[in-house]
Each structure stands twice: as C-alpha cells, then as structure tokens.
N, C-alpha and C. Protein backbone atom coordinates (compact mmCIF):
# COMPACT_ATOMS: atom_id res chain seq x y z
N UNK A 1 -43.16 18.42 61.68
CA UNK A 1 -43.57 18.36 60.30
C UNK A 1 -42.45 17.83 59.42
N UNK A 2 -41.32 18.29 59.56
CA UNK A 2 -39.85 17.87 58.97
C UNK A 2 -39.90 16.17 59.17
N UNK A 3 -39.71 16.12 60.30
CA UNK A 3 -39.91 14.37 60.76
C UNK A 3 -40.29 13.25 60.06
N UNK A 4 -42.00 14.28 59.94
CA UNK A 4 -42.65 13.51 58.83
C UNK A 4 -42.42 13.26 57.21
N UNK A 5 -42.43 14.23 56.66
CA UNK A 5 -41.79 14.33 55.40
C UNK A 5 -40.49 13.50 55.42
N UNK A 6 -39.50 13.44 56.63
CA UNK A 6 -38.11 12.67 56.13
C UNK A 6 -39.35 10.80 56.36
N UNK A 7 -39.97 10.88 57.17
CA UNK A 7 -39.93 9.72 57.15
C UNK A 7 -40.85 8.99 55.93
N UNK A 8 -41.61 10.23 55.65
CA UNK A 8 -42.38 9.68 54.61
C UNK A 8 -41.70 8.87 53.40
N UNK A 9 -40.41 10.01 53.16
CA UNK A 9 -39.33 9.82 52.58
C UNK A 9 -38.75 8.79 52.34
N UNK A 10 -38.33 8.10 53.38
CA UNK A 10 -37.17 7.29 53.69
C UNK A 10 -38.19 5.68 53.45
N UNK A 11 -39.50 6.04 53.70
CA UNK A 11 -40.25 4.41 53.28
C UNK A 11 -40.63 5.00 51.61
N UNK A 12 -40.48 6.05 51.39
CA UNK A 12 -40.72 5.60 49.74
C UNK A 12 -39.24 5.00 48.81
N UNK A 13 -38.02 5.43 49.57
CA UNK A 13 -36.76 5.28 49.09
C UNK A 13 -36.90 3.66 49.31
N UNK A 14 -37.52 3.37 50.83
CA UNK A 14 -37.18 1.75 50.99
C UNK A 14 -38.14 0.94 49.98
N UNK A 15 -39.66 1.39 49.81
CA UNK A 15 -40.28 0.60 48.52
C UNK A 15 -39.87 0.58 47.50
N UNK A 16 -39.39 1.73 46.88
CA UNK A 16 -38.31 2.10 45.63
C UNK A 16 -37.17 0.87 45.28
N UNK A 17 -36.83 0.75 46.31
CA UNK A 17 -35.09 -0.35 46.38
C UNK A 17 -35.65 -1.26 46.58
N UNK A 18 -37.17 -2.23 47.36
CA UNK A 18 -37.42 -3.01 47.44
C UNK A 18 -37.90 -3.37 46.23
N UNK A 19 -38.87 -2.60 45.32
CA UNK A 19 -39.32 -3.06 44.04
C UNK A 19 -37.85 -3.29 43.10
N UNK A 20 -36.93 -2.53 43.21
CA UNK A 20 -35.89 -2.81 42.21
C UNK A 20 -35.13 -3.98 42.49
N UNK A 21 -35.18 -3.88 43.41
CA UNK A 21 -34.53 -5.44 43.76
C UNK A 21 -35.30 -6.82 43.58
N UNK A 22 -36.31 -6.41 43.81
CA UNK A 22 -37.39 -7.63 43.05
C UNK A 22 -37.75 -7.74 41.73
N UNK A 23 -37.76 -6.83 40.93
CA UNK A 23 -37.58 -6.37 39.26
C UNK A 23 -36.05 -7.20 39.27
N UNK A 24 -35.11 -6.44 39.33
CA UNK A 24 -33.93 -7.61 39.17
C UNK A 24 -34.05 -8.61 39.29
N UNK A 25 -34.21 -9.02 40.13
CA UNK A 25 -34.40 -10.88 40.14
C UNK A 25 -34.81 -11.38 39.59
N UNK A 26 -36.31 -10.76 39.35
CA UNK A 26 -37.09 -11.39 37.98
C UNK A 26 -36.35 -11.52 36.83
N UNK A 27 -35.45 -9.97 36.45
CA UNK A 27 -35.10 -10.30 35.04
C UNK A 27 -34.03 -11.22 34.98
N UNK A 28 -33.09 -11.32 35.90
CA UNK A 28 -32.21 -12.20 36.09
C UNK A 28 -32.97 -13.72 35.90
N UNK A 29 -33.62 -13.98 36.90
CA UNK A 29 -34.83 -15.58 36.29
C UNK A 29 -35.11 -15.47 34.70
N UNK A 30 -35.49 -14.33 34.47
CA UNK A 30 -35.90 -14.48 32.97
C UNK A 30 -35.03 -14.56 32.37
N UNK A 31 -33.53 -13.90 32.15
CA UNK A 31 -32.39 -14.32 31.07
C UNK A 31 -31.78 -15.65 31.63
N UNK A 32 -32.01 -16.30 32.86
CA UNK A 32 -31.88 -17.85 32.67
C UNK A 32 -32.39 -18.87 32.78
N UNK A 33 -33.55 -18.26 32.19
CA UNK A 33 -34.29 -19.56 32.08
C UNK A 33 -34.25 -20.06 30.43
N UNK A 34 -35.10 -21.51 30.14
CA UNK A 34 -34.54 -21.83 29.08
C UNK A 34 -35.44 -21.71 28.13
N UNK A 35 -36.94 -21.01 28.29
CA UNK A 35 -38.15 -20.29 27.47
C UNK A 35 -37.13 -18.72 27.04
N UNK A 36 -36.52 -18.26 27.51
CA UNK A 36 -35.89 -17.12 27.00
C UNK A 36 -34.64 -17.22 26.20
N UNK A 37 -33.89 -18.62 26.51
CA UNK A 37 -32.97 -18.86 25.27
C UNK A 37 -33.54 -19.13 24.05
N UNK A 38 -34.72 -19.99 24.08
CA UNK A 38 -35.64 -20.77 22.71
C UNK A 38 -36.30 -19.40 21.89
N UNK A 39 -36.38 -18.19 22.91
CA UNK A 39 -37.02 -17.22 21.71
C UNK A 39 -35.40 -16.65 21.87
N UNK A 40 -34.71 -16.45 21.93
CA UNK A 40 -33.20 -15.59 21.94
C UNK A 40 -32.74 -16.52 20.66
N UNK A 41 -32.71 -17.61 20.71
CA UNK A 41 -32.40 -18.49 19.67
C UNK A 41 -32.86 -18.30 18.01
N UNK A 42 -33.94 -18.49 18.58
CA UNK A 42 -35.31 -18.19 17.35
C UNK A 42 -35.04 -16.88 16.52
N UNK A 43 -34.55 -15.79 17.17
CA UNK A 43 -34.50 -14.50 16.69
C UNK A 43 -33.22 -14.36 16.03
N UNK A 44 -31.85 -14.86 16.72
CA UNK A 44 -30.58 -14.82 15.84
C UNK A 44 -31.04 -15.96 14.91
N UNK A 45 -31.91 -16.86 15.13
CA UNK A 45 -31.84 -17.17 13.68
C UNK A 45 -32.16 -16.95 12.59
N UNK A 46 -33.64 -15.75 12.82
CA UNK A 46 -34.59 -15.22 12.48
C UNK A 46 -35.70 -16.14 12.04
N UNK A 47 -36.30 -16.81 12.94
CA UNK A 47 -37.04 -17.91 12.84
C UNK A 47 -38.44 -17.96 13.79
N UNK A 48 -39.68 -17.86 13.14
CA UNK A 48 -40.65 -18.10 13.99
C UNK A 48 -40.65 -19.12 15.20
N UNK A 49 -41.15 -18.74 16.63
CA UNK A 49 -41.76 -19.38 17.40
C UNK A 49 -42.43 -20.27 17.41
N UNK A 50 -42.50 -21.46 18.02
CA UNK A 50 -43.51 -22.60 17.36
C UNK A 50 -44.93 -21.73 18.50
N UNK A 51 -46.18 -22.62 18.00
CA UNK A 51 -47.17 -22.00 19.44
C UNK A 51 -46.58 -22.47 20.60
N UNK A 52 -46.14 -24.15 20.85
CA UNK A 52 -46.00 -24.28 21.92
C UNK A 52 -44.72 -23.12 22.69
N UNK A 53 -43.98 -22.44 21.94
CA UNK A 53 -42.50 -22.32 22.51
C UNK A 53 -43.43 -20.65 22.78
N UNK A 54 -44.15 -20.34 22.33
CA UNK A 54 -45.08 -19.01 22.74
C UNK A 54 -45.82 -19.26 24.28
N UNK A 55 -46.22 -20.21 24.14
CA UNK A 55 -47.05 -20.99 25.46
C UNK A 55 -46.09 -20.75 26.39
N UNK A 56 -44.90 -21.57 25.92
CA UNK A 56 -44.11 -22.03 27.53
C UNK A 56 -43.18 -20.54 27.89
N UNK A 57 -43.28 -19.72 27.07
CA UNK A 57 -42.82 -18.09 26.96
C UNK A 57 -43.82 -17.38 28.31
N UNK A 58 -45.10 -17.31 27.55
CA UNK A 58 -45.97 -16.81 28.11
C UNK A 58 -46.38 -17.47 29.68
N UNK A 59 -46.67 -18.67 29.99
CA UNK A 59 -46.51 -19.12 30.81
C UNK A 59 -45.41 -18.90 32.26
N UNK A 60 -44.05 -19.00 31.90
CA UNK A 60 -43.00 -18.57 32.49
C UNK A 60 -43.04 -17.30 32.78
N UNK A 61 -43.52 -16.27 31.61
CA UNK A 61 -43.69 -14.58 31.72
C UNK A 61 -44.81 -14.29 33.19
N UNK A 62 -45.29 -15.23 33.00
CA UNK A 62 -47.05 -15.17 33.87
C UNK A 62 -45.91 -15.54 35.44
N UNK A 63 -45.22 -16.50 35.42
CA UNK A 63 -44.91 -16.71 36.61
C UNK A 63 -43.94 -15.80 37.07
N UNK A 64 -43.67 -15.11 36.44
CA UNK A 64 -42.54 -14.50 36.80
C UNK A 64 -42.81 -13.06 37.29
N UNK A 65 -43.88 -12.82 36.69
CA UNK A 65 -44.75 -11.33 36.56
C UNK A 65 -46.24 -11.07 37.27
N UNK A 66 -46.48 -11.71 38.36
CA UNK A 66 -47.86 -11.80 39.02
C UNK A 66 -48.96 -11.78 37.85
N UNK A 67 -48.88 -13.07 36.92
CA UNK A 67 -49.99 -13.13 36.51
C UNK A 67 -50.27 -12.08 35.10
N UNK A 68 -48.50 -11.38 34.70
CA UNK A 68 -49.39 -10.56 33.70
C UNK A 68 -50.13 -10.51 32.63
N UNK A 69 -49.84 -11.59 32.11
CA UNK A 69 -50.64 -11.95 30.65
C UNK A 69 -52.42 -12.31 31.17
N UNK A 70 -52.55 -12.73 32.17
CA UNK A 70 -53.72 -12.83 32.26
C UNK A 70 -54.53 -11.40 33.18
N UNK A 71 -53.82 -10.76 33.47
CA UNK A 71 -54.64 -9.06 33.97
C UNK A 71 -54.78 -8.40 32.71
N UNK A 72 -53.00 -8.96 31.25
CA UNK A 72 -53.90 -7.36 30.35
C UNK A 72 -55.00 -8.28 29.68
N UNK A 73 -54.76 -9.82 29.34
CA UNK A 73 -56.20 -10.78 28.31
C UNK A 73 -57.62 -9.63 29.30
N UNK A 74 -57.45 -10.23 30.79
CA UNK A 74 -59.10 -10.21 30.77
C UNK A 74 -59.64 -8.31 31.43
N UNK A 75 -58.45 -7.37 31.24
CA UNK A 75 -59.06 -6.42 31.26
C UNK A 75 -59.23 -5.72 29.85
N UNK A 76 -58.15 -5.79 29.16
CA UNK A 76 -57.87 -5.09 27.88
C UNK A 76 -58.62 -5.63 26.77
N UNK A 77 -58.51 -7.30 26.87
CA UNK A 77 -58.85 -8.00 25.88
C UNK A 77 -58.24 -7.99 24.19
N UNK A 78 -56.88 -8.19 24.77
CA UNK A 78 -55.98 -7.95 23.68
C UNK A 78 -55.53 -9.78 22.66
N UNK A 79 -55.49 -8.92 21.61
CA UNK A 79 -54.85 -9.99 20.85
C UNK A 79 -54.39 -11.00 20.79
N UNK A 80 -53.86 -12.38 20.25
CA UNK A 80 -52.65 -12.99 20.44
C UNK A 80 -51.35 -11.90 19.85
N UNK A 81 -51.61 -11.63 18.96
CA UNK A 81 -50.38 -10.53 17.99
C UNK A 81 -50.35 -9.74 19.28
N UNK A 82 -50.94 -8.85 20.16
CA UNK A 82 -50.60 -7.72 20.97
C UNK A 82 -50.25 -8.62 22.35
N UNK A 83 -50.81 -9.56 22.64
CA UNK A 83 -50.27 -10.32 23.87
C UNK A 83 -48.54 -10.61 23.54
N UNK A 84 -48.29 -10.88 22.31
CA UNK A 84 -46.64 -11.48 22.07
C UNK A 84 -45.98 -10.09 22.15
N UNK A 85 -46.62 -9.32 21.43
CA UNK A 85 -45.67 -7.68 21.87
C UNK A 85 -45.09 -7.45 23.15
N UNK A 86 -46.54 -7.50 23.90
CA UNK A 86 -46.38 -7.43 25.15
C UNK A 86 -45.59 -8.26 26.33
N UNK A 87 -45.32 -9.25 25.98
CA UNK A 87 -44.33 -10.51 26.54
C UNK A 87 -42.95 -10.29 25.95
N UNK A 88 -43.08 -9.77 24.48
CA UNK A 88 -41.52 -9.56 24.33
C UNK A 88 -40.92 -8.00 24.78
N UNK A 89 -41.63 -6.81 25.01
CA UNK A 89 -41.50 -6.16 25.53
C UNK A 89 -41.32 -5.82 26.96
N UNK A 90 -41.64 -6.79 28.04
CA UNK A 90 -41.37 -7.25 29.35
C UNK A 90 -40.00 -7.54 29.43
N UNK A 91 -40.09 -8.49 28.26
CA UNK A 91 -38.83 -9.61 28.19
C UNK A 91 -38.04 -8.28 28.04
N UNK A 92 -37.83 -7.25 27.84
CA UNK A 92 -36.79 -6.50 26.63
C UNK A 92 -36.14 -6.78 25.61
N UNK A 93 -36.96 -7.45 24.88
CA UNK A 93 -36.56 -7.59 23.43
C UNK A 93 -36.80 -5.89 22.46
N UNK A 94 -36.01 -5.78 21.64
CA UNK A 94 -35.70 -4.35 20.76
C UNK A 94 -36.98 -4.78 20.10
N UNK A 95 -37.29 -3.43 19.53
CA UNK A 95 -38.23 -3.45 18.29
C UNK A 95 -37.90 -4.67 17.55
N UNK A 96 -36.87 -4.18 16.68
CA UNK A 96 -36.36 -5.18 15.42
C UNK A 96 -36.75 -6.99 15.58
N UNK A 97 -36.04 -6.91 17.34
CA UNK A 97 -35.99 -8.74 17.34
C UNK A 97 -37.72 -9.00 17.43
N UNK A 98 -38.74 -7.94 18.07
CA UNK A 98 -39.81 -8.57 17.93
C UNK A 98 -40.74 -8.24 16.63
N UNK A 99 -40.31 -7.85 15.75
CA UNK A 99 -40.46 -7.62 14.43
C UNK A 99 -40.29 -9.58 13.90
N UNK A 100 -39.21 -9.89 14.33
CA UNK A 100 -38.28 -10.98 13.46
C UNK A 100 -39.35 -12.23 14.82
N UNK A 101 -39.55 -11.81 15.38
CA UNK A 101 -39.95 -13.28 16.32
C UNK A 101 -41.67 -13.33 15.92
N UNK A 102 -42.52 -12.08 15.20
CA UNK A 102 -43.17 -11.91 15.29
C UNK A 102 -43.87 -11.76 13.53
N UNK A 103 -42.99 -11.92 13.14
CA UNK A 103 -43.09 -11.65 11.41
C UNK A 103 -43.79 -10.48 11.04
N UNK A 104 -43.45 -9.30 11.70
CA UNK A 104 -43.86 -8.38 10.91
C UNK A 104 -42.48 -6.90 10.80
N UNK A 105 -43.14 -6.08 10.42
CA UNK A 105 -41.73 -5.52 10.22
C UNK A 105 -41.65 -4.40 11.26
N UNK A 106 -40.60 -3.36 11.87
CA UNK A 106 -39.94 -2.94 12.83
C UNK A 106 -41.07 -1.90 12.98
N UNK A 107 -41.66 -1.17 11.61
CA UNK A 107 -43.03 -0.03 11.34
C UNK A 107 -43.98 -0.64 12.33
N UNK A 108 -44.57 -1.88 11.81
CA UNK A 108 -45.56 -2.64 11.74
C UNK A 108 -45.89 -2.18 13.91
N UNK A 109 -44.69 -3.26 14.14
CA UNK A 109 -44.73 -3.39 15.48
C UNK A 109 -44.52 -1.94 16.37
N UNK A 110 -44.01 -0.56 15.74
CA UNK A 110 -44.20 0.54 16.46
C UNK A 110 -45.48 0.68 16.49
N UNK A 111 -46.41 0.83 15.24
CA UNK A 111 -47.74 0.73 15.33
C UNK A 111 -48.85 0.43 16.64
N UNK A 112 -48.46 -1.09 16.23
CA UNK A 112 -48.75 -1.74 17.19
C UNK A 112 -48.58 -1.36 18.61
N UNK A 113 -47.23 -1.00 19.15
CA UNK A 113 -47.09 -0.40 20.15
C UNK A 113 -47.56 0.96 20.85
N UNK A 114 -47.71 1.88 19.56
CA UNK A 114 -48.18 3.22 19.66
C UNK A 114 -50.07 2.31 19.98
N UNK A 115 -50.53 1.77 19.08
CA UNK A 115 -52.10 1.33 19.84
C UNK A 115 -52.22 1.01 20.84
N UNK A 116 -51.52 0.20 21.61
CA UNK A 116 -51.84 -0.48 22.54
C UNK A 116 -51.45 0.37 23.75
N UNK A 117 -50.56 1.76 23.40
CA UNK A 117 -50.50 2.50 24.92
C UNK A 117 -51.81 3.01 24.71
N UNK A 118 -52.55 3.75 23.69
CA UNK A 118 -53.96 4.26 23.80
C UNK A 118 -54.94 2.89 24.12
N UNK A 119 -55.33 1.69 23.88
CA UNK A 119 -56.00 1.29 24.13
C UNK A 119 -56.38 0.71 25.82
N UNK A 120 -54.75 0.75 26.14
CA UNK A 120 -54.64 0.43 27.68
C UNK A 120 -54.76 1.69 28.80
N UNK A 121 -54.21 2.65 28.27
CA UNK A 121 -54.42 4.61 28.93
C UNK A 121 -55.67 5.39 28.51
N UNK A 122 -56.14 5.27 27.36
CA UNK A 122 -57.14 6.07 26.51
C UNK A 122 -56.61 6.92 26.00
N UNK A 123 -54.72 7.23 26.04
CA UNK A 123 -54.33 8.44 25.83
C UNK A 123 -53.70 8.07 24.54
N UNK A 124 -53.63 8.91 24.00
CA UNK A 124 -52.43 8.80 22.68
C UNK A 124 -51.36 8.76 23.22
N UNK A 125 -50.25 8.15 22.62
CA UNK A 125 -48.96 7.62 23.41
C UNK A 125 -47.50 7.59 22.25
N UNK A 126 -46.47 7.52 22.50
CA UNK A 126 -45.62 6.53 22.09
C UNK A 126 -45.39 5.23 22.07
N UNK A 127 -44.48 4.28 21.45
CA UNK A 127 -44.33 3.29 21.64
C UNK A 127 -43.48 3.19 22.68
N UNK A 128 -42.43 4.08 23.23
CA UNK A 128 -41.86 4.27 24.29
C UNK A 128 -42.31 4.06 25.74
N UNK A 129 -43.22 5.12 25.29
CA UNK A 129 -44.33 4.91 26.28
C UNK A 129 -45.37 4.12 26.61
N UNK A 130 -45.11 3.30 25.86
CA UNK A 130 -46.00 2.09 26.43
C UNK A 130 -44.67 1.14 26.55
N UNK A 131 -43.69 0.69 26.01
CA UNK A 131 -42.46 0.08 27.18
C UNK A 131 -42.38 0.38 28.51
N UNK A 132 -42.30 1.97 28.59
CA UNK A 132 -42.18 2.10 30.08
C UNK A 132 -43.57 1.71 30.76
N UNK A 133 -44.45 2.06 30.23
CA UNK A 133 -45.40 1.49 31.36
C UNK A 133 -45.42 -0.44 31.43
N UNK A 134 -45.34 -0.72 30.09
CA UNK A 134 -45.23 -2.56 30.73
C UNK A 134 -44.45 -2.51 31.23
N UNK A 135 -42.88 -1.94 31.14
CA UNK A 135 -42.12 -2.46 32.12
C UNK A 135 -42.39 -2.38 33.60
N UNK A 136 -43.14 -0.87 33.94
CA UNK A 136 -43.34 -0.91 35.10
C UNK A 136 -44.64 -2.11 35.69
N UNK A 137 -45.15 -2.67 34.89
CA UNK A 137 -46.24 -3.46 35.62
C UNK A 137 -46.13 -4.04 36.35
C-alpha cells in the first residue's frame, strides 16, 4: 500500500516539474518575443495598442498557450475588453500597466477581473483569483 502512495507520489512530483518547466519556457518565449516588447513599450509610454499590435499579441498568446484565447471566446464568450484582460494577465502584466494598455483605470480593471472569475467559475471570486486560475490554464 506504501509503494503505491510513494509511487503515486513521485508521478505527481514528475507532472508537477514537467508542467513547470513547460510554463517556463513559455514565459521565457513570451518576454522575447517582439509582440511583448510592442505592448511593454506601449505601456512605459502609456500609449494605446494599435488593433493590429492586439492581433499579433493575441495571436502569439494563442501560440504559445494551446489555443487560449480561442477556448475562453468560444466557451465563455467574452468580450474584446475581457479577452485583452485576459492576455495581459497571462502575459503578467500588473493591474496598473493593464489599466494604461487598456484605457481604463486600475478600479475599473479589478472589476473587471472580480467578473470574469464569476462568469468563468459561477463563483464569486477575487481578482486574484482569477490571475491564479488564468495563470494556471
């Protein structure tokens, strides 16, 4: 019985380190690629996104992320405003910078964040709590 439990163990430790190590990489691809300098840019300057530079964001996000922008569009059926949350929140962008990439203000976008963990869980949430769960997607 021991046996089992260690071994059960020892493949959840190895999926554990295998997902983190594949999460790294991704984010590593994502801080060098050059769709993540153009919104990194955009934000110290405090300057809207053009659509296309949202596109080639989202796009890159999609490749990088099995497809996520298109699992939360066609289950959730979310926004453009809640799709960019959600891409800059992957990305780990702070509240503030997606306030400033997003033109609304730091309130605005907790809001926003606090909805969208209930609309995706059914539960009432934090905005926290819905970071951690996109991040984990």
């Amino acid at each position: 019985m021991n046996d089992r439990k260690s071994d059960q163990l020892r493949r959840m430790k190895e999926e554990t380190n295998e997902w983190m190590s594949e999460n790294n990489q991704r984010l590593q691809e994502l801080a060098a690629s050059p769709e993540m300098a153009t919104m990194r840019k955009r934000c110290a300057n405090r300057e809207l996104p053009s659509a296309d530079e949202w596109e080639e964001f989202q796009t890159m996000m999609d490749a990088l992320n099995s497809s996520f922008v298109q699992q939360l569009v066609s289950v959730f059926h979310l926004s453009t405003q809640e799709i960019h949350v959600c891409l800059l929140v992957k990305a780990q962008f702070k509240p503030m910078e997606i306030a400033i990439l997003t033109a609304h203000s730091k309130e605005a976008i907790s809001s926003t964040r606090r909805r969208l963990y209930k609309k995706i869980t059914g539960k009432s949430g934090t905005p926290e709590q819905l970071d951690k769960l996109i991040m984990e997607w």
